[in-house]
N, C-alpha and C. Protein backbone atom coordinates (compact mmCIF):
# COMPACT_ATOMS: atom_id res chain seq x y z
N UNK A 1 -21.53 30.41 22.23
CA UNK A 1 -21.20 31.66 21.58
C UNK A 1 -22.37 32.64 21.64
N UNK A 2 -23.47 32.20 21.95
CA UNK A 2 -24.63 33.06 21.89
C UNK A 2 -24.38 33.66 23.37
N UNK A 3 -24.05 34.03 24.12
CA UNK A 3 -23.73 34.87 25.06
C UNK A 3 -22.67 35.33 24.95
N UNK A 4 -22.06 35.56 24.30
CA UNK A 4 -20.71 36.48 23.91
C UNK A 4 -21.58 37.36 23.10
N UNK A 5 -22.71 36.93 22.38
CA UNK A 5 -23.26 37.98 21.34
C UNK A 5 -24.29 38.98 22.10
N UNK A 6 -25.09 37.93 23.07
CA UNK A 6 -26.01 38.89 23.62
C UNK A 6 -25.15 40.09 24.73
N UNK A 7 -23.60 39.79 25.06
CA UNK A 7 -23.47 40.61 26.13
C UNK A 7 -22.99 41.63 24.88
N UNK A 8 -22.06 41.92 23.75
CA UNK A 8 -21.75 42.83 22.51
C UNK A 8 -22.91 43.57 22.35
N UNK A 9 -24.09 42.76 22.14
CA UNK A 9 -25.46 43.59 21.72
C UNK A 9 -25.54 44.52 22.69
N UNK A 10 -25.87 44.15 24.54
CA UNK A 10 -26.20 44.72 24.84
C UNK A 10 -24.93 45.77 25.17
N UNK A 11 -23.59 45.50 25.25
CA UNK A 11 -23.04 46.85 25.25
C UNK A 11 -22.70 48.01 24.71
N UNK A 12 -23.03 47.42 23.11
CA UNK A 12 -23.19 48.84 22.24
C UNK A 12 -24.84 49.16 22.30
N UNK A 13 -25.31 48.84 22.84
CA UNK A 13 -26.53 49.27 22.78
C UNK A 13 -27.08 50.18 24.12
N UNK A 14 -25.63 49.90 25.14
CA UNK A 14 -25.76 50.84 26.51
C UNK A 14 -24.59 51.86 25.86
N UNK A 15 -23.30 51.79 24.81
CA UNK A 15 -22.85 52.90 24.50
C UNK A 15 -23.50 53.90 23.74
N UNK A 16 -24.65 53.28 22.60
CA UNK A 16 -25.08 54.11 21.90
C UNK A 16 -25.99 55.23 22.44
N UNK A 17 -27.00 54.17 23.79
CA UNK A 17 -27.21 55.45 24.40
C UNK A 17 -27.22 56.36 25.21
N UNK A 18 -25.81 55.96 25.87
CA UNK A 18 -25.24 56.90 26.20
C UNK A 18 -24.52 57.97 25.72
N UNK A 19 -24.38 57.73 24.41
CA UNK A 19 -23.76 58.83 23.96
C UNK A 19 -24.86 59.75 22.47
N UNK A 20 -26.38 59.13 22.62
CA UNK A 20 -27.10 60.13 21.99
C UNK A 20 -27.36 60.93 23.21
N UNK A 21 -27.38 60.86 24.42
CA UNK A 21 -28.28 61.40 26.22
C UNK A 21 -27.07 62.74 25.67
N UNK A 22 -27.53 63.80 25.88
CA UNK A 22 -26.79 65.48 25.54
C UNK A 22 -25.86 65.54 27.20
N UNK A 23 -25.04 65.84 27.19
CA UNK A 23 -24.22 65.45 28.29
C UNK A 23 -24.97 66.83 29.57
N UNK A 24 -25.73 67.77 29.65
CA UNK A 24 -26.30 68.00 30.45
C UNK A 24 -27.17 67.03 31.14
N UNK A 25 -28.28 65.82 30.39
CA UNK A 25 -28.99 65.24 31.24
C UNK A 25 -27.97 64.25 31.33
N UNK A 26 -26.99 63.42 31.13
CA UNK A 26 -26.06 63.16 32.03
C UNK A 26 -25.78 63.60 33.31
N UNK A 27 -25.33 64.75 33.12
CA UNK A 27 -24.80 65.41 34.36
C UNK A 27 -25.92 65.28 35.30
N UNK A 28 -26.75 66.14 35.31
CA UNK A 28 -28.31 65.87 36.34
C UNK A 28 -28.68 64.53 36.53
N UNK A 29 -28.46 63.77 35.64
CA UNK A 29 -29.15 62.27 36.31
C UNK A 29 -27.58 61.41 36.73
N UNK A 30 -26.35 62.05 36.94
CA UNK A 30 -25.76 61.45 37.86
C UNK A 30 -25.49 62.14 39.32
N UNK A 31 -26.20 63.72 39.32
CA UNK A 31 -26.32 64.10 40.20
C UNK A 31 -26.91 63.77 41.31
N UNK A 32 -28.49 63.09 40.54
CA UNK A 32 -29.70 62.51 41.15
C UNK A 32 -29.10 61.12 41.82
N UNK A 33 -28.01 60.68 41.09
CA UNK A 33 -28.21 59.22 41.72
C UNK A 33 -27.35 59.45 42.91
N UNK A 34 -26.39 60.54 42.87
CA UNK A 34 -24.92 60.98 44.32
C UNK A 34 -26.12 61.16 45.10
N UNK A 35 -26.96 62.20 45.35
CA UNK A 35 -27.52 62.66 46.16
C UNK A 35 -28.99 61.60 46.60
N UNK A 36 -29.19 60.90 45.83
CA UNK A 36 -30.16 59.89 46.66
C UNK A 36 -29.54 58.59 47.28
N UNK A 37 -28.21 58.26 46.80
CA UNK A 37 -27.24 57.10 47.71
C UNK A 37 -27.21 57.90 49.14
N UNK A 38 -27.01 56.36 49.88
CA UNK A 38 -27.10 56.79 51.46
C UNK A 38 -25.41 57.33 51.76
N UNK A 39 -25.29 57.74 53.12
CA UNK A 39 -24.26 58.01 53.49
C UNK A 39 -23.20 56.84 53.24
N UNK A 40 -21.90 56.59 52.85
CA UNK A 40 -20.59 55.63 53.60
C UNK A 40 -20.54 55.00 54.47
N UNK A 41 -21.20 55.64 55.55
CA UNK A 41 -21.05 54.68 56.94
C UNK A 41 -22.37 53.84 57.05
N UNK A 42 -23.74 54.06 56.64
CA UNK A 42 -24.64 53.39 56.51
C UNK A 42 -24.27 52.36 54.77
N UNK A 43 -23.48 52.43 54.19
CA UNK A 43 -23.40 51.52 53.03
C UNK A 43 -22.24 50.83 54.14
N UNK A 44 -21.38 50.87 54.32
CA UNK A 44 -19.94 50.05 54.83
C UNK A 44 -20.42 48.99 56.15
N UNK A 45 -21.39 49.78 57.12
CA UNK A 45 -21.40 49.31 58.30
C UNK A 45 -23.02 49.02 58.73
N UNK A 46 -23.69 49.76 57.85
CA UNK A 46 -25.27 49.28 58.26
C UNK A 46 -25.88 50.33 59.54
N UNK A 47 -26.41 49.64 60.10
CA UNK A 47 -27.13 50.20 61.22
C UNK A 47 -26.06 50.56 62.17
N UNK A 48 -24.88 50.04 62.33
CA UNK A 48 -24.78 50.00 63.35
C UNK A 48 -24.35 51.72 63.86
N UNK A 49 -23.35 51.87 63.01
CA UNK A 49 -23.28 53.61 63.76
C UNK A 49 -24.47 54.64 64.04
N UNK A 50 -25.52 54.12 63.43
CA UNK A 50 -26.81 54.87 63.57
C UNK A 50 -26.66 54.68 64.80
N UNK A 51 -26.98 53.54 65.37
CA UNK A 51 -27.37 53.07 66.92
C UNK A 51 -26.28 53.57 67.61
N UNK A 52 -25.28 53.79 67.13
CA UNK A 52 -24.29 53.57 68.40
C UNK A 52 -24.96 55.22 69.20
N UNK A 53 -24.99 55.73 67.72
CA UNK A 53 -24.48 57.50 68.31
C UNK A 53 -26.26 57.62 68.84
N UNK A 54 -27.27 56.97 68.77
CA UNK A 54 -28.40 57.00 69.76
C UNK A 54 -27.91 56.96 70.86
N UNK A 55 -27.68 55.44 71.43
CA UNK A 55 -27.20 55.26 72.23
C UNK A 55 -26.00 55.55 73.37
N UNK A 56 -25.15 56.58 72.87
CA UNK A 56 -24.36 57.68 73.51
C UNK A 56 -25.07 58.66 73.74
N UNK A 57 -25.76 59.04 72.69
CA UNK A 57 -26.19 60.39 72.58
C UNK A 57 -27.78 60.39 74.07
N UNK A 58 -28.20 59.15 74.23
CA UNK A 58 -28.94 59.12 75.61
C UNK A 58 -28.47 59.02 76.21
N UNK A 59 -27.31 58.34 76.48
CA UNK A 59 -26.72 57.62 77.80
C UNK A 59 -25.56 59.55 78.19
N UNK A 60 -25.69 60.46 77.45
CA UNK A 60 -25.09 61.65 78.14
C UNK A 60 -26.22 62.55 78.09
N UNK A 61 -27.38 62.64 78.27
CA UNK A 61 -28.14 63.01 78.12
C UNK A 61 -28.90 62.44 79.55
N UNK A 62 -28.77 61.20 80.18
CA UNK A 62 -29.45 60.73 81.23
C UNK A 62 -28.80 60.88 82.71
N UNK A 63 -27.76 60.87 82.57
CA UNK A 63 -26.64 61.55 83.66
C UNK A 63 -27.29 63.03 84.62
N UNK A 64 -27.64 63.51 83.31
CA UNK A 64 -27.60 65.34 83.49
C UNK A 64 -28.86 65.64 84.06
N UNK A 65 -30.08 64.40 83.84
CA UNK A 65 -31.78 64.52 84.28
C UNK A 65 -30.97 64.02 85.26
N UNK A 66 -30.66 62.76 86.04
CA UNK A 66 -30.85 62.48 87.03
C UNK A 66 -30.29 63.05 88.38
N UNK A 67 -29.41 64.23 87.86
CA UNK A 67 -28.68 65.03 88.73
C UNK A 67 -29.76 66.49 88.97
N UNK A 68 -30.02 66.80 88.30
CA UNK A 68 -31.44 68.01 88.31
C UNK A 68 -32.27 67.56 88.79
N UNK A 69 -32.92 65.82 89.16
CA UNK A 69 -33.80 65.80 90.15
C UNK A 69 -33.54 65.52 91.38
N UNK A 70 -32.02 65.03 91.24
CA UNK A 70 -31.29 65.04 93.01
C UNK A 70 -31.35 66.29 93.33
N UNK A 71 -31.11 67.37 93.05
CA UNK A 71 -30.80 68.50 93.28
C UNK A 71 -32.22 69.32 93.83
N UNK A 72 -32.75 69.15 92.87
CA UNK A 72 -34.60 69.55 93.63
C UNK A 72 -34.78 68.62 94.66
N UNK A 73 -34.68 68.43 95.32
CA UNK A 73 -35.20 67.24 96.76
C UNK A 73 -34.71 68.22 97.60
């Protein structure tokens, strides 16, 4: 039973203060936390779309050099 009490304690003790916090610094410190979470696709999938769109993003990018130095010869 002593953990039925400590989780009661601690949840009126996360309602109480949340509801002395004046609902402006609410607002701003849930602003702070939207805007410092990472993007969706880096929480869902990780690295990988980072890499992918590197890795397109050279591979059309290397096409276009190697035709500008055929072309100078």
């Amino acid at each position: 039973m002593a953990k039925g009490e400590e989780i009661v304690k601690y949840v009126t003790q996360r309602v109480v203060q949340y509801l002395d916090t004046p609902a402006e610094d609410r607002k701003r410190q849930r602003e702070l936390r939207k805007s410092a979470s990472e993007p969706w696709t880096v929480r869902w999938f990780g690295m990988i779309p980072m890499s992918l769109s590197m890795m397109f993003g050279r591979r059309k990018k290397a096409p276009s050099e190697g035709n500008e130095s055929r072309q100078g010869q």
